[in-house]
C-alpha atoms as a PDB file:
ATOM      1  CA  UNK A   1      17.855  32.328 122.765  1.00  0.00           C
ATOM      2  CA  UNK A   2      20.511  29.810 121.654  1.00  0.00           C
ATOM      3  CA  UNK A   3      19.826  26.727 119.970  1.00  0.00           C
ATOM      4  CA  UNK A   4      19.020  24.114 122.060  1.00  0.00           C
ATOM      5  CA  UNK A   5      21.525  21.136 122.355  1.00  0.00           C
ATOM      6  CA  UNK A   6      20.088  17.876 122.256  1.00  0.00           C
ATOM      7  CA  UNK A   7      21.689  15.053 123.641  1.00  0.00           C
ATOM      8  CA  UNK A   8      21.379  12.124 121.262  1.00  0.00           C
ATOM      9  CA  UNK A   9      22.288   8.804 123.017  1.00  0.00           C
ATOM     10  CA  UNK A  10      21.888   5.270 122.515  1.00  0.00           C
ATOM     11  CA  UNK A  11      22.611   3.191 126.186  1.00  0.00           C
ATOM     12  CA  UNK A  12      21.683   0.085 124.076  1.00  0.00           C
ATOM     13  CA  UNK A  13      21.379  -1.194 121.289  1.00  0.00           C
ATOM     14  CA  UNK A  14      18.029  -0.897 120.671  1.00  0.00           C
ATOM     15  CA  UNK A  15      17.159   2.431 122.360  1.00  0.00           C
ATOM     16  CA  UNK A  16      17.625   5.644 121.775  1.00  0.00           C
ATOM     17  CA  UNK A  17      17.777   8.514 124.664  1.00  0.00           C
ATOM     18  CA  UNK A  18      17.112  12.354 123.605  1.00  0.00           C
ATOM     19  CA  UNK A  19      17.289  15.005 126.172  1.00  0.00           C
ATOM     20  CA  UNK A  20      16.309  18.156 125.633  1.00  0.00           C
ATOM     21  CA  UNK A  21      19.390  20.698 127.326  1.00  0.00           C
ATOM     22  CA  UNK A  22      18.369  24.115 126.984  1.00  0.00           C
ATOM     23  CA  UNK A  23      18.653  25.970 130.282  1.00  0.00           C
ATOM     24  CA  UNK A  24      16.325  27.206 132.775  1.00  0.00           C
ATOM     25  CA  UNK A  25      12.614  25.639 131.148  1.00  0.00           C
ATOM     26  CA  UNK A  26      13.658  23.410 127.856  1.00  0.00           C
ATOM     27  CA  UNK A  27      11.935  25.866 125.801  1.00  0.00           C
ATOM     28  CA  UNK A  28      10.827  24.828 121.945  1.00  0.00           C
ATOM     29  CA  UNK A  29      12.177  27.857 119.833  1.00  0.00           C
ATOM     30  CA  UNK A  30      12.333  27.482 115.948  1.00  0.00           C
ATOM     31  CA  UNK A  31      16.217  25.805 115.883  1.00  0.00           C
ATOM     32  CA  UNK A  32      15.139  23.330 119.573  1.00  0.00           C
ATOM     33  CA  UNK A  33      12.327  22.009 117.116  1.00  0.00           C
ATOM     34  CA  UNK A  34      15.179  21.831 114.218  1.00  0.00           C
ATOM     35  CA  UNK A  35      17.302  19.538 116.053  1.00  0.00           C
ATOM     36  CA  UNK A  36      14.589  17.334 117.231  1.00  0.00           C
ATOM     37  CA  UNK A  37      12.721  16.700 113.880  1.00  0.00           C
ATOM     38  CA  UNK A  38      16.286  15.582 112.283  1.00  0.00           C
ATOM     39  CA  UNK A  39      16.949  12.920 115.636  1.00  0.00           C
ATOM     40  CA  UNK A  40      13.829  11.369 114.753  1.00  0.00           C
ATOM     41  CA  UNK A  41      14.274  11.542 110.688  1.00  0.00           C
ATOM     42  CA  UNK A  42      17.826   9.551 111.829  1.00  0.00           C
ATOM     43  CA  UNK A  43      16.141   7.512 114.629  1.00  0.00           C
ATOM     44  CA  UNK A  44      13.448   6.431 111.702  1.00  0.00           C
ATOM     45  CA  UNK A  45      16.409   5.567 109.533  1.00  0.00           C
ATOM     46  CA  UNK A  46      18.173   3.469 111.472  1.00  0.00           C
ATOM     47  CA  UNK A  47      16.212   0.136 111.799  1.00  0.00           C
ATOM     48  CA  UNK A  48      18.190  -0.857 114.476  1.00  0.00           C
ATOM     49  CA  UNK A  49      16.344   1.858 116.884  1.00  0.00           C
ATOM     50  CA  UNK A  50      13.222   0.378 118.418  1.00  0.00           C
ATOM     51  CA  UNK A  51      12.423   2.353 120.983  1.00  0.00           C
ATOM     52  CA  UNK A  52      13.135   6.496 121.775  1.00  0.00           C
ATOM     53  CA  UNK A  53      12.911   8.128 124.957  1.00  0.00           C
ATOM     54  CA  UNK A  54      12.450  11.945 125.480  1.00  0.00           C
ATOM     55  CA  UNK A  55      13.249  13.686 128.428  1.00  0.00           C
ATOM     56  CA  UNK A  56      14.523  17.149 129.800  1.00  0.00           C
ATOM     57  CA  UNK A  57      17.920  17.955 131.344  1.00  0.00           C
ATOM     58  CA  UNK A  58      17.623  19.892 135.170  1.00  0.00           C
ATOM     59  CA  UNK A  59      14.353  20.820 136.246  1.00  0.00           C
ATOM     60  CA  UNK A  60      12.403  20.618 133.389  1.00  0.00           C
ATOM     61  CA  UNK A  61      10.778  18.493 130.788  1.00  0.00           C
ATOM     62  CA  UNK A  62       9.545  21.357 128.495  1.00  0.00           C
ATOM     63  CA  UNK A  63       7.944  24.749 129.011  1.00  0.00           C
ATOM     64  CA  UNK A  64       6.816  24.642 125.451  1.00  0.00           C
ATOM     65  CA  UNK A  65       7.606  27.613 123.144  1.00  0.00           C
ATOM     66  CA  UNK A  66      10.002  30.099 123.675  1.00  0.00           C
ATOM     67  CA  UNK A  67       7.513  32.945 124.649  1.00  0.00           C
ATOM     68  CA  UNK A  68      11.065  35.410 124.090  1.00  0.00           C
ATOM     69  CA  UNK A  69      11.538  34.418 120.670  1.00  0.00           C
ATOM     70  CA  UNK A  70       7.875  34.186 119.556  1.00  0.00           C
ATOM     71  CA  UNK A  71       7.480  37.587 120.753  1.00  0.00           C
ATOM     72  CA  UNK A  72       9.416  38.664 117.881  1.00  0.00           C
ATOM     73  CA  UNK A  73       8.116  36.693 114.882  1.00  0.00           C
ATOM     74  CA  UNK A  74       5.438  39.103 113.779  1.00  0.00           C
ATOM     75  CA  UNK A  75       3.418  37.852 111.225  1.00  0.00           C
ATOM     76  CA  UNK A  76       5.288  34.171 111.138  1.00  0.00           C
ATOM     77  CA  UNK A  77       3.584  33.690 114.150  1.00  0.00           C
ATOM     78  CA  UNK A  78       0.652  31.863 112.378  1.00  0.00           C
ATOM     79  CA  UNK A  79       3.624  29.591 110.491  1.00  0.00           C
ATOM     80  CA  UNK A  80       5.617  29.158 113.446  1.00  0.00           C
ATOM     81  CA  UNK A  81       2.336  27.547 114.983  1.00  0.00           C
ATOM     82  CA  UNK A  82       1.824  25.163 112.121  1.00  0.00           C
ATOM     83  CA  UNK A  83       5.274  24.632 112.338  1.00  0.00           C
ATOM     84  CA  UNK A  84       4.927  23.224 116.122  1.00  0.00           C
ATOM     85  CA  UNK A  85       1.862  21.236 114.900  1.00  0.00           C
ATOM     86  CA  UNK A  86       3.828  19.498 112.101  1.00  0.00           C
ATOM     87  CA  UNK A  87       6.880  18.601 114.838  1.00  0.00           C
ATOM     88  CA  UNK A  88       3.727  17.038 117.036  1.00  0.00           C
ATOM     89  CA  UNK A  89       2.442  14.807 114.015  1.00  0.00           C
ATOM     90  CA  UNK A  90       6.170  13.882 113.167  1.00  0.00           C
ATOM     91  CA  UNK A  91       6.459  12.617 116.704  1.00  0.00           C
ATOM     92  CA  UNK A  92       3.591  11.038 116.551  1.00  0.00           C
ATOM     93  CA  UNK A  93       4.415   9.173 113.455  1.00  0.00           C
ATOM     94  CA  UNK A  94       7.875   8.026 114.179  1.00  0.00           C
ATOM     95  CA  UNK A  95       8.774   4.516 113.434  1.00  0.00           C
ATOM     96  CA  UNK A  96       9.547   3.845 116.840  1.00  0.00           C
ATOM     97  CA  UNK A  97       7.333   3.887 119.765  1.00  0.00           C
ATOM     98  CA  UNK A  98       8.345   7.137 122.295  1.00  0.00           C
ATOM     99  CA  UNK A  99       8.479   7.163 125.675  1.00  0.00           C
ATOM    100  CA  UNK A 100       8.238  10.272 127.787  1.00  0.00           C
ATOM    101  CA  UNK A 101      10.449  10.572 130.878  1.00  0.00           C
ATOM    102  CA  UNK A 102       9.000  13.824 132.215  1.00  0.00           C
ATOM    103  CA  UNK A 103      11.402  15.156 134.586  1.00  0.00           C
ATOM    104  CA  UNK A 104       9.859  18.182 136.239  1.00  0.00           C
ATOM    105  CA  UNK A 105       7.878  21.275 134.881  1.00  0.00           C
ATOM    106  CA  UNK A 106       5.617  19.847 131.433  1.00  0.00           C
ATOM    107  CA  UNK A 107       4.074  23.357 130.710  1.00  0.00           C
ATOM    108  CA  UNK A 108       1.911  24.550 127.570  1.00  0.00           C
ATOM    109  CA  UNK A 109       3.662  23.258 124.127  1.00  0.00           C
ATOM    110  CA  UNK A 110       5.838  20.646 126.261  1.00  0.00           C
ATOM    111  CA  UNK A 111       2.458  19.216 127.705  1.00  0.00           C
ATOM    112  CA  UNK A 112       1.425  18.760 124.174  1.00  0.00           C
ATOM    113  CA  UNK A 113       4.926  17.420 123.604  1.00  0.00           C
ATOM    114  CA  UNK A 114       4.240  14.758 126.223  1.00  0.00           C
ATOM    115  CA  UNK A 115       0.763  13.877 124.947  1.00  0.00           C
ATOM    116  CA  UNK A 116       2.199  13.229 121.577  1.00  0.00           C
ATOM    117  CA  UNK A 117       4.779  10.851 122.806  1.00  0.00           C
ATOM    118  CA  UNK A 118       3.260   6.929 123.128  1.00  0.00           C
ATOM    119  CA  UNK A 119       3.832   6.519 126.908  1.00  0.00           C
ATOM    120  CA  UNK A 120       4.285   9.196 129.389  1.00  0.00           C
ATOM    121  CA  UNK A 121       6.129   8.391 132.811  1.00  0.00           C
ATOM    122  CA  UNK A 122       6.430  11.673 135.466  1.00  0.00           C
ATOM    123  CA  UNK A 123       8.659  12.125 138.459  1.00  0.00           C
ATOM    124  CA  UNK A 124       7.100  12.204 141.401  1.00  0.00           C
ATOM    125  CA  UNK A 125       8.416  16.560 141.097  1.00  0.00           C
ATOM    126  CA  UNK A 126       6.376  16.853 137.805  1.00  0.00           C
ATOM    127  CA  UNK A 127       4.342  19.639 137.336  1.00  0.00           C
ATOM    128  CA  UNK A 128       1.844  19.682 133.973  1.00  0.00           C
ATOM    129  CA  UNK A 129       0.076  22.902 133.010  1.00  0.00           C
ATOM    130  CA  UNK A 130      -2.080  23.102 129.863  1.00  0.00           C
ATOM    131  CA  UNK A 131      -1.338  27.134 130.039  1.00  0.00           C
ATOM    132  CA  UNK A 132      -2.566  27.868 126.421  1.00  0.00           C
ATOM    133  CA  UNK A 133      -4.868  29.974 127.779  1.00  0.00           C
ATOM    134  CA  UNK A 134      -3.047  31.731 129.944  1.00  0.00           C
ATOM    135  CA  UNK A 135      -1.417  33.702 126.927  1.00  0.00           C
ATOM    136  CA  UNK A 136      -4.570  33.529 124.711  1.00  0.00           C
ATOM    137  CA  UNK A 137      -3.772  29.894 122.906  1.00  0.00           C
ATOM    138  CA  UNK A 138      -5.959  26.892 122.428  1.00  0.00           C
ATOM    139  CA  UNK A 139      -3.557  23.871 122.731  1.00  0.00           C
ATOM    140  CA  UNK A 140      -3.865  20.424 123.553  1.00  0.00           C
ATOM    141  CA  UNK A 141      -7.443  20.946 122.852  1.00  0.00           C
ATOM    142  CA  UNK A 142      -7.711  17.325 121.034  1.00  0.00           C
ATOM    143  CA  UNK A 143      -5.020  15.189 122.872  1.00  0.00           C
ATOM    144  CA  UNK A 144      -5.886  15.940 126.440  1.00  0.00           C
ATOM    145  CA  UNK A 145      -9.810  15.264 125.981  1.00  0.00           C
ATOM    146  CA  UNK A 146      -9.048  11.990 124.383  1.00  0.00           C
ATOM    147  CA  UNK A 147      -6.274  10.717 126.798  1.00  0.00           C
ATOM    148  CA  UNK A 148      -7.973  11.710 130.721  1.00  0.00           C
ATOM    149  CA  UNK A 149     -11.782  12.300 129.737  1.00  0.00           C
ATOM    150  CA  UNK A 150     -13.627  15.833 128.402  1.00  0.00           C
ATOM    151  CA  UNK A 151     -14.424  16.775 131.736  1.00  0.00           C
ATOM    152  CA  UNK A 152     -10.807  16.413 133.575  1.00  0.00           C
ATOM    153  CA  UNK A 153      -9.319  17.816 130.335  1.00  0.00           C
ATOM    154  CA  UNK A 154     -11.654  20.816 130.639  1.00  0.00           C
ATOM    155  CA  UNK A 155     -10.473  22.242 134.344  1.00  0.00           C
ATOM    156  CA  UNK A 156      -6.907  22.101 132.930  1.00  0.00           C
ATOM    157  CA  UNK A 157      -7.635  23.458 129.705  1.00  0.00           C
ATOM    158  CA  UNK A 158      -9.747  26.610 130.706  1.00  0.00           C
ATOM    159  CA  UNK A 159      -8.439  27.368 134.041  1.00  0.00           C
ATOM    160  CA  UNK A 160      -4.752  27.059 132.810  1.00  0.00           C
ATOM    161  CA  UNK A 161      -3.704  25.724 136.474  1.00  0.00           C
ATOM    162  CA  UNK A 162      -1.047  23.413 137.297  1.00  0.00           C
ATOM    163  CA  UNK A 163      -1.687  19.690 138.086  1.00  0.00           C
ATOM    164  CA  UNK A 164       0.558  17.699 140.199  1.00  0.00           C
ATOM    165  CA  UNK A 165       2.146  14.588 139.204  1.00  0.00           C
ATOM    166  CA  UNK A 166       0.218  12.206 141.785  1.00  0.00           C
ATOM    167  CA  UNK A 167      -3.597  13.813 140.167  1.00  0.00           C
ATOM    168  CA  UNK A 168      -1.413  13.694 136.565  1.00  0.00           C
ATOM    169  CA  UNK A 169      -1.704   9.607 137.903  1.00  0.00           C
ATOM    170  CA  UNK A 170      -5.149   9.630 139.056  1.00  0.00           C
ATOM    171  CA  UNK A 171      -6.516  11.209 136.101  1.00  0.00           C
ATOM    172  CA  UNK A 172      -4.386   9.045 133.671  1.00  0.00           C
ATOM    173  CA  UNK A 173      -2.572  12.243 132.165  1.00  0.00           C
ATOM    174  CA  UNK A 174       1.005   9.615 133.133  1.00  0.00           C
ATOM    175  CA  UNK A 175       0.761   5.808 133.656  1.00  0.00           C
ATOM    176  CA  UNK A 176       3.297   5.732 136.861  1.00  0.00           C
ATOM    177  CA  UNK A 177       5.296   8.081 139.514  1.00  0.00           C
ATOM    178  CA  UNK A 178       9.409   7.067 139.134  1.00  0.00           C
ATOM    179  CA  UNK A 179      12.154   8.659 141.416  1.00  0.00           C
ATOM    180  CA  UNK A 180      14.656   7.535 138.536  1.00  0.00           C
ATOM    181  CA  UNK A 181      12.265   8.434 135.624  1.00  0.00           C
ATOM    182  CA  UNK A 182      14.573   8.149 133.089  1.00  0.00           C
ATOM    183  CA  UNK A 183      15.794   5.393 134.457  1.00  0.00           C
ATOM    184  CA  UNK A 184      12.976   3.319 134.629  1.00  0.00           C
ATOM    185  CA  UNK A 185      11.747   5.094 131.108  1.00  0.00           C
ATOM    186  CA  UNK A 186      14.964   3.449 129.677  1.00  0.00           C
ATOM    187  CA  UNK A 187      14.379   0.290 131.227  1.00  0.00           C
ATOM    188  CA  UNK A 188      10.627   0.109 129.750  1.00  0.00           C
ATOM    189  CA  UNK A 189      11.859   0.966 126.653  1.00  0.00           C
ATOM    190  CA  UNK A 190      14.519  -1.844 126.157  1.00  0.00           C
ATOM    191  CA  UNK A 191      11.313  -4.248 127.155  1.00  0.00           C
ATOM    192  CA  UNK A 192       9.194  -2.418 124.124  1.00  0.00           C
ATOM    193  CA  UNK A 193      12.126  -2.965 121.640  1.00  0.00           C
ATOM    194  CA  UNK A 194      12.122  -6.701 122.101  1.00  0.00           C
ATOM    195  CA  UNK A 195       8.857  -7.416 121.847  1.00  0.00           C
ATOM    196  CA  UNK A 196       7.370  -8.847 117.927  1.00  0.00           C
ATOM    197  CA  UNK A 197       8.226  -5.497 115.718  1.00  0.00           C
ATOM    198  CA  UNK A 198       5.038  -6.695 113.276  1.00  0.00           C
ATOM    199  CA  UNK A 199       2.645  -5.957 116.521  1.00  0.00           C
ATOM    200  CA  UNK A 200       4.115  -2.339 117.562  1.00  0.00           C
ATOM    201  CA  UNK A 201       2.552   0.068 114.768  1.00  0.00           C
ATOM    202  CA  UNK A 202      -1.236  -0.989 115.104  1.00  0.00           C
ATOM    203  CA  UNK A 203      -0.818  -1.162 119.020  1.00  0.00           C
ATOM    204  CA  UNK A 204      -0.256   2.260 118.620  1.00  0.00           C
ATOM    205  CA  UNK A 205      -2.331   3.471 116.749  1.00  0.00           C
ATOM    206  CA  UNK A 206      -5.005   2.496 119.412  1.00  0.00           C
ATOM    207  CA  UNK A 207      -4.185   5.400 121.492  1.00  0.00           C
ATOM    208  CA  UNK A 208      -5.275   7.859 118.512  1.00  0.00           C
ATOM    209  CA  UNK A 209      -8.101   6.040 117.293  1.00  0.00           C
ATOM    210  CA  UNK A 210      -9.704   3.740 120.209  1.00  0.00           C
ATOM    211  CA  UNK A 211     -10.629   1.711 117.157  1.00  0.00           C
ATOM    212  CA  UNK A 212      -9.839  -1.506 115.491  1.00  0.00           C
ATOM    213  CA  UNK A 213      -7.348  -1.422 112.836  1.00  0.00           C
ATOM    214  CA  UNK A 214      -8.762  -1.312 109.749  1.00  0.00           C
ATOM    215  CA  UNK A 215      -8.227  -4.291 107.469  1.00  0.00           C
ATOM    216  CA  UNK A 216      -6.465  -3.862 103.657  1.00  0.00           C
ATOM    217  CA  UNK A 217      -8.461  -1.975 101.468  1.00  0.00           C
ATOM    218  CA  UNK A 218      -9.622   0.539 103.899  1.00  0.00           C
ATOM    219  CA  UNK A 219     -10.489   3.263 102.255  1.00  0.00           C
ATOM    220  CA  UNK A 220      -9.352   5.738 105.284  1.00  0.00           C
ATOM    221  CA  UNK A 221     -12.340   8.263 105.810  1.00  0.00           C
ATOM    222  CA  UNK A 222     -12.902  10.875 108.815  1.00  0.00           C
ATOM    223  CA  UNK A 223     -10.105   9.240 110.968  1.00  0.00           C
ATOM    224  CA  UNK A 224      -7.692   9.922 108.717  1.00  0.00           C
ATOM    225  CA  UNK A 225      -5.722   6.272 107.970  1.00  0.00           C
ATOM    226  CA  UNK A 226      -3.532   5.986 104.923  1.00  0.00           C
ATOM    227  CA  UNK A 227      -1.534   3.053 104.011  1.00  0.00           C
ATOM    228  CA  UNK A 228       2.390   3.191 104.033  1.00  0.00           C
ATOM    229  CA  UNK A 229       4.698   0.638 104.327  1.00  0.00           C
ATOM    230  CA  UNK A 230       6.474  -0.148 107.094  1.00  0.00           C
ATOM    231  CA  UNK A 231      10.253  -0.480 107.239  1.00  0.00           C
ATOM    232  CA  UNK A 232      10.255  -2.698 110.181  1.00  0.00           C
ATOM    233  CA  UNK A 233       8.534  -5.242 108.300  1.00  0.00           C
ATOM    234  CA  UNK A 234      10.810  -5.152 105.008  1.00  0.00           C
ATOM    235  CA  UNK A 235      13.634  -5.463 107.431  1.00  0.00           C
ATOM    236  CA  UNK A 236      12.021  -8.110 109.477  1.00  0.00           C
ATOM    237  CA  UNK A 237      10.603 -10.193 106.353  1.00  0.00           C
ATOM    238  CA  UNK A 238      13.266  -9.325 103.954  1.00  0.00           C
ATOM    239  CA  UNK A 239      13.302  -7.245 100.799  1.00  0.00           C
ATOM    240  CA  UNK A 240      11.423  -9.819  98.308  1.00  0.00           C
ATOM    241  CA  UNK A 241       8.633 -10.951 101.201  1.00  0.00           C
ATOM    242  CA  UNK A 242       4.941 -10.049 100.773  1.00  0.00           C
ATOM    243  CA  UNK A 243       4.122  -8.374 104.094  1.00  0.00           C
ATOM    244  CA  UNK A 244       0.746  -7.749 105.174  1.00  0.00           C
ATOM    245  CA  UNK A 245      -0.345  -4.089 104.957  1.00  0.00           C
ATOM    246  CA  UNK A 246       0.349  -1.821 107.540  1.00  0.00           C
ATOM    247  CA  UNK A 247      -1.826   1.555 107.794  1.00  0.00           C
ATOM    248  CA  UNK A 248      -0.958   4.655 109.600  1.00  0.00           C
ATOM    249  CA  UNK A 249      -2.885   7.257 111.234  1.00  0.00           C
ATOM    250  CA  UNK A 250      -2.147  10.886 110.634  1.00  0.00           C
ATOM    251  CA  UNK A 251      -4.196  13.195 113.327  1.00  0.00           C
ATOM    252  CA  UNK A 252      -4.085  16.865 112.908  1.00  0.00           C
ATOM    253  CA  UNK A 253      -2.882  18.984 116.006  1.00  0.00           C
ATOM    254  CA  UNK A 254      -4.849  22.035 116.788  1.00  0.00           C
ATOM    255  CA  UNK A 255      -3.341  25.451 118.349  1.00  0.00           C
ATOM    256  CA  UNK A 256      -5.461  28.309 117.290  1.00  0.00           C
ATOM    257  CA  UNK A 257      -4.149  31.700 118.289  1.00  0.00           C
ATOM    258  CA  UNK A 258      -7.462  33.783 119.890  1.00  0.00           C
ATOM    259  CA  UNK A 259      -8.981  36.395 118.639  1.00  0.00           C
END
């Protein structure tokens, strides 16, 4: 397939929109995931950008990988599947918080896509589908336990059968039901970007962890926090403040072909 165009927009100041255009699913081939790293290496570069929304143009958010393409990579399979894990993390460790606006179908890697985001709002149309093992993946296998609960997580992830947006609610999988999703995703997100930019990054990192933040000094361990300074706090304290230490969470994604 063609590379995907992304629509990079910024309807204010402190917001950024991305939609995914890549006709009929959204699919994440090799050059989709391309042009999405590089809007968030620019969204992370421009202080200004606070907040990042994510959705889908027509009737999807994402269908995940491009089954056409991947059926042609051979042996960079394996790579091409660390290379979706890595694009996970990076979303995962923007600067900004991201919001996902999912439009309609949120199938296999684009589920995973969702789960990585910080908040996930659904049209009432939504679909989700952890279909991994449908076509003998493992994916979401970490994300979706810790966001709904091992035993909801566990009827998606081994029956591979589609959940509707209203049980996506129940179970917690999406945190409301919009008609104007992207809409309302923007208007959420212009809320997020003026609240204190010192409290954002460890607020975050809740929904990885569950834990406390750890305090300076930490020395990291099993869950996997590393200090690294924050540019949000250079740009809010200025380049000769002191400003307390800010820590960062790096999880590991897991998408196992099966043998």
């Amino acid at each position: 397939m063609d590379a995907m165009t992304l629509h990079v927009s910024q309807p204010s100041p402190a917001v950024l929109l991305l939609e995914m255009d890549q006709p009929p699913v959204n699919a994440l081939g090799m050059a989709a995931r391309a042009e999405l790293s590089a809007a968030l290496d620019a969204a992370d570069a421009d202080l200004g950008v606070r907040c990042i929304v994510l959705t889908g143009r027509g009737q999807a958010f994402c269908a995940g990988d491009d089954l056409i393409e991947a059926a042609g990579r051979g042996e960079a399979g394996l790579e091409a599947i660390h290379h979706f894990n890595a694009l996970m993390a990076r979303i995962e460790a923007a600067r900004a918080p991201v919001i996902a606006a999912i439009n309609g179908f949120c199938l296999g890697g684009g589920l995973e896509l969702a789960l990585a985001c910080d908040i996930r709002l659904s049209s009432p149309d939504a679909i989700f589908t952890a279909s991994g093992v449908n076509v003998g993946l493992m994916a979401s296998v970490r994300r979706l336990p810790r966001l709904i609960g091992e035993g909801p997580a566990k009827a998606m992830l081994l029956t591979g059968a589609p959940v509707d947006a209203e049980t996506a609610l129940i179970r917690g999988l999406v945190t409301g039901l919009h008609r104007s999703v992207v809409k309302d995703a923007l208007t959420l997100a212009d809320r997020i970007a003026t609240r204190a930019p010192l409290s954002r990054p460890p607020l975050r990192r809740t929904r990885r962890t569950g834990r406390a933040v750890p305090q300076r000094g930490s020395s990291g361990g099993a869950d996997g926090f590393r200090p690294q300074a924050c540019p949000d706090v250079r740009a809010s304290l200025g380049d000769n403040a002191s400003p307390p230490a800010i820590l960062r969470c790096s999880t590991d994604t897991i998408m196992i072909r099966a043998r």
